[in-house]
N, C-alpha and C. Protein backbone atom coordinates (compact mmCIF):
# COMPACT_ATOMS: atom_id res chain seq x y z
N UNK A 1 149.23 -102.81 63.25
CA UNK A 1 149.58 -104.21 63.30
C UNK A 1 150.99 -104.37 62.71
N UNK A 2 151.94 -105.37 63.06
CA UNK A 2 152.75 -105.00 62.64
C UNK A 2 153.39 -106.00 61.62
N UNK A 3 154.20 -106.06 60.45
CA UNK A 3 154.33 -106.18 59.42
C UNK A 3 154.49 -107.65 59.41
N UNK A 4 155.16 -108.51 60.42
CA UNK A 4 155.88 -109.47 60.55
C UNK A 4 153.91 -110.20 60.41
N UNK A 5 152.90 -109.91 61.48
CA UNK A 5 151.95 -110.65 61.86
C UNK A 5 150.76 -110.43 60.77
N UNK A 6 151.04 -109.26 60.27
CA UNK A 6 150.28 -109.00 59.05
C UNK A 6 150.92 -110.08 57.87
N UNK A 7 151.95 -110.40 57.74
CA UNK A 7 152.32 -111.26 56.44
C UNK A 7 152.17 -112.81 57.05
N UNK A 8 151.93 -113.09 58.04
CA UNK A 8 151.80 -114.51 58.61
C UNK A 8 150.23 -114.57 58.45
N UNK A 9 149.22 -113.58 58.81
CA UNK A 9 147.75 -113.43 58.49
C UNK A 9 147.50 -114.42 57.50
N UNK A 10 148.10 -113.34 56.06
CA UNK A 10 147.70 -113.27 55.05
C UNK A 10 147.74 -114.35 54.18
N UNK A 11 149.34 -115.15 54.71
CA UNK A 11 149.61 -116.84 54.48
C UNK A 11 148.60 -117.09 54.68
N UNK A 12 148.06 -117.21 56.12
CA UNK A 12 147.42 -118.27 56.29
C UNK A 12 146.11 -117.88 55.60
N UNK A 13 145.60 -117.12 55.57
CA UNK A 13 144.49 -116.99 54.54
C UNK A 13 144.53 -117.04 53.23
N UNK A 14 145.32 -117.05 52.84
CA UNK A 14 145.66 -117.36 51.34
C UNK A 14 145.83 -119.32 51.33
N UNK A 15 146.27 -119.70 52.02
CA UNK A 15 146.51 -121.11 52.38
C UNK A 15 145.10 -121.85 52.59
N UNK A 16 143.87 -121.54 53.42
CA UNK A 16 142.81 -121.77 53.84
C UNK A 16 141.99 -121.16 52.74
N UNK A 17 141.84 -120.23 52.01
CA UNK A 17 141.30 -120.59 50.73
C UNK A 17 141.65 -121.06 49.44
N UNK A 18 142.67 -121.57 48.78
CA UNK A 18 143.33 -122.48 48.32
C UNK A 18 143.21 -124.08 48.54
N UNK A 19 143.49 -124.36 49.93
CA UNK A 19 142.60 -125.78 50.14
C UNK A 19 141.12 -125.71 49.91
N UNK A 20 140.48 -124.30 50.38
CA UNK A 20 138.88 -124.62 50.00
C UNK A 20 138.64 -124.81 48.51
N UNK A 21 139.04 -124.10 47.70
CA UNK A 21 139.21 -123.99 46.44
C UNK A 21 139.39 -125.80 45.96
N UNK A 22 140.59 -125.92 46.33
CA UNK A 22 140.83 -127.21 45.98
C UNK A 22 140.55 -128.29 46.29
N UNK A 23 139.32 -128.27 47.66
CA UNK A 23 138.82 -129.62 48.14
C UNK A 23 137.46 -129.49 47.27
N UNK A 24 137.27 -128.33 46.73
CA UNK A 24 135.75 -127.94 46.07
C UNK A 24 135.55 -128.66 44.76
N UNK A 25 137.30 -128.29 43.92
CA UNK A 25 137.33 -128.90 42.98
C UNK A 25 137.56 -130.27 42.37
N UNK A 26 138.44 -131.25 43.33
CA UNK A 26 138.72 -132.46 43.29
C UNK A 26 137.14 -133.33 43.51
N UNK A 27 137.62 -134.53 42.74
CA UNK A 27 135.92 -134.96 42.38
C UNK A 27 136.28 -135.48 43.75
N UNK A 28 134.82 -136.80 43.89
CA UNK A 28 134.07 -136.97 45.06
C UNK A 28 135.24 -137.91 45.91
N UNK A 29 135.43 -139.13 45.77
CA UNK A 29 136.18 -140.10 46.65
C UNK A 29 137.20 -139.44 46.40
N UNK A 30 137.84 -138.70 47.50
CA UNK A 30 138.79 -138.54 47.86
C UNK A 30 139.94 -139.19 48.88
N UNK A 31 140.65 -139.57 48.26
CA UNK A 31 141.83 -140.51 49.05
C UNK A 31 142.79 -139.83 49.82
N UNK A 32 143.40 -140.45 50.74
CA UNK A 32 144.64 -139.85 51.45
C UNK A 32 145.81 -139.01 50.66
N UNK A 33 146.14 -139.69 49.23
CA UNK A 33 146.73 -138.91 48.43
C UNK A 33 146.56 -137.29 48.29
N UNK A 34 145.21 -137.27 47.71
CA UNK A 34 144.48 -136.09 47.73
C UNK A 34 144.55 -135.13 48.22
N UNK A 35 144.29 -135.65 49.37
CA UNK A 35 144.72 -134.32 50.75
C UNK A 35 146.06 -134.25 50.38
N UNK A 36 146.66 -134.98 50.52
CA UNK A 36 148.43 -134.81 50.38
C UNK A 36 148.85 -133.87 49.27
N UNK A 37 147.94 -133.72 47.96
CA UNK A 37 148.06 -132.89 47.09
C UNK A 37 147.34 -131.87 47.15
N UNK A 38 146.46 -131.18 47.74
CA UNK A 38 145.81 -130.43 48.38
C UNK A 38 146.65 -129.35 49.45
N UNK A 39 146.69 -129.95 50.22
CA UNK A 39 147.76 -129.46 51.12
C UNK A 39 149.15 -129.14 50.79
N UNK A 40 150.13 -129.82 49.92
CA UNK A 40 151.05 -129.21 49.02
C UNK A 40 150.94 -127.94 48.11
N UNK A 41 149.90 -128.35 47.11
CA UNK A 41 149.36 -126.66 46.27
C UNK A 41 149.47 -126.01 47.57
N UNK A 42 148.45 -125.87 47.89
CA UNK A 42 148.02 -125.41 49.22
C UNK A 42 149.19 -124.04 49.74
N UNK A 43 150.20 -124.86 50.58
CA UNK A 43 151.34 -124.51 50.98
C UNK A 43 152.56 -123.68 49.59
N UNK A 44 152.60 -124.63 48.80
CA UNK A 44 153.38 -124.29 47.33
C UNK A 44 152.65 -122.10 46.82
N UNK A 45 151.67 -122.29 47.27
CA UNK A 45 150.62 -121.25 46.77
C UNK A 45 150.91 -120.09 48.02
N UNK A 46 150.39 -120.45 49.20
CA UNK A 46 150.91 -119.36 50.13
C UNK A 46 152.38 -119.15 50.22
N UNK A 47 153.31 -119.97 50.21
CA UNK A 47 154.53 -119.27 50.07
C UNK A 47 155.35 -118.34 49.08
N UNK A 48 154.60 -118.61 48.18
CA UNK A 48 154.56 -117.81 46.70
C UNK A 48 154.14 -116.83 46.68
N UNK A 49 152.70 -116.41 47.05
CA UNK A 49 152.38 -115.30 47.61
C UNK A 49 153.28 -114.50 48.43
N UNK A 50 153.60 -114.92 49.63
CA UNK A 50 153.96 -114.52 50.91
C UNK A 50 155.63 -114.21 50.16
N UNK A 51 156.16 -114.79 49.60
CA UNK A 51 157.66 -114.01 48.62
C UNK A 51 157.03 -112.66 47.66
N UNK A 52 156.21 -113.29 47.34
CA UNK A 52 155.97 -112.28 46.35
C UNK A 52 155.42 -110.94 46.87
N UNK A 53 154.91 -110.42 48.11
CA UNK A 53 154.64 -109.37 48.68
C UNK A 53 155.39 -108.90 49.76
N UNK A 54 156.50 -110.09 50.30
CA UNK A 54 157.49 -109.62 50.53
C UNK A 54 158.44 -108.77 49.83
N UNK A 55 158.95 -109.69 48.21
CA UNK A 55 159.96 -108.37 47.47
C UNK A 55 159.28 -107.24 47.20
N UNK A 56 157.92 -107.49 47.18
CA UNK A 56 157.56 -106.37 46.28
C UNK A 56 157.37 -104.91 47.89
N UNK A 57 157.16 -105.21 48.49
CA UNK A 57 157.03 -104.25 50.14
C UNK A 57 158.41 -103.88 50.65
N UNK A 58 159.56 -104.47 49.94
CA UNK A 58 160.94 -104.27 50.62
C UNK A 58 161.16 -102.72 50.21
N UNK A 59 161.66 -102.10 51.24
CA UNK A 59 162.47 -100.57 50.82
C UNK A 59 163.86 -100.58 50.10
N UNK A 60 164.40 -101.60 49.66
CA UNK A 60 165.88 -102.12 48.99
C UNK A 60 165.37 -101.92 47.50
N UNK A 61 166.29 -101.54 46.62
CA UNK A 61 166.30 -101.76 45.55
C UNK A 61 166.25 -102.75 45.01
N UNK A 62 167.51 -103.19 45.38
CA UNK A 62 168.11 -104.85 44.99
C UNK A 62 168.01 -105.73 46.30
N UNK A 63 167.09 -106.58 46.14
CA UNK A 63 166.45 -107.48 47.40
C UNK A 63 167.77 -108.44 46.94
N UNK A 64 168.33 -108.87 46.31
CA UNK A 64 168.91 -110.54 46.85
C UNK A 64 170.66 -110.06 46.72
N UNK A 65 171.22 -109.43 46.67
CA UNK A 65 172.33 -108.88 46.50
C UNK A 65 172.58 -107.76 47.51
N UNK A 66 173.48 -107.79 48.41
CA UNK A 66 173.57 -106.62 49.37
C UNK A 66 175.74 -106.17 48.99
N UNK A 67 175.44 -105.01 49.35
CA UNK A 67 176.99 -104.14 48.71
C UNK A 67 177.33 -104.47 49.63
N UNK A 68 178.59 -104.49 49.82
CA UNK A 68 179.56 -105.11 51.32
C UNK A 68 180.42 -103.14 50.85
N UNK A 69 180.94 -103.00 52.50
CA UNK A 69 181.51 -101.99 52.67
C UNK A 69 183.14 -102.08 52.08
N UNK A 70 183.60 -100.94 51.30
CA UNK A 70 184.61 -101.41 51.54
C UNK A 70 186.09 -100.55 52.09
């Protein structure tokens, strides 16, 4: 599988249990807000992930700095 569709997977599963998590935990009447904060963690959480197993999978030493030739 290849790396690009494997890290889009994993978002989204990391994303879809995170909202479960968090619709589990918010008490009962839930308002439109809610979701709105739900869905932010949510997103805030898979992209965090999804950086964070990105730098850590890179073959670069130094991920945010690249040497220019000279």
């Amino acid at each position: 599988m290849p790396r690009h569709l494997t890290l889009a997977l994993a978002a989204i599963c990391v994303f879809v249990a995170v909202a479960a998590i968090m619709t589990k935990v918010m008490p009962s009447p839930m308002g439109e807000s809610d979701f709105l904060v739900i869905g932010s963690v949510a997103t805030l959480v898979a992209l965090l992930v999804l950086f964070l197993v990105m730098i850590s999978t890179t073959k670069s030493s130094n991920v945010f700095f690249k040497k220019r030739r000279k």
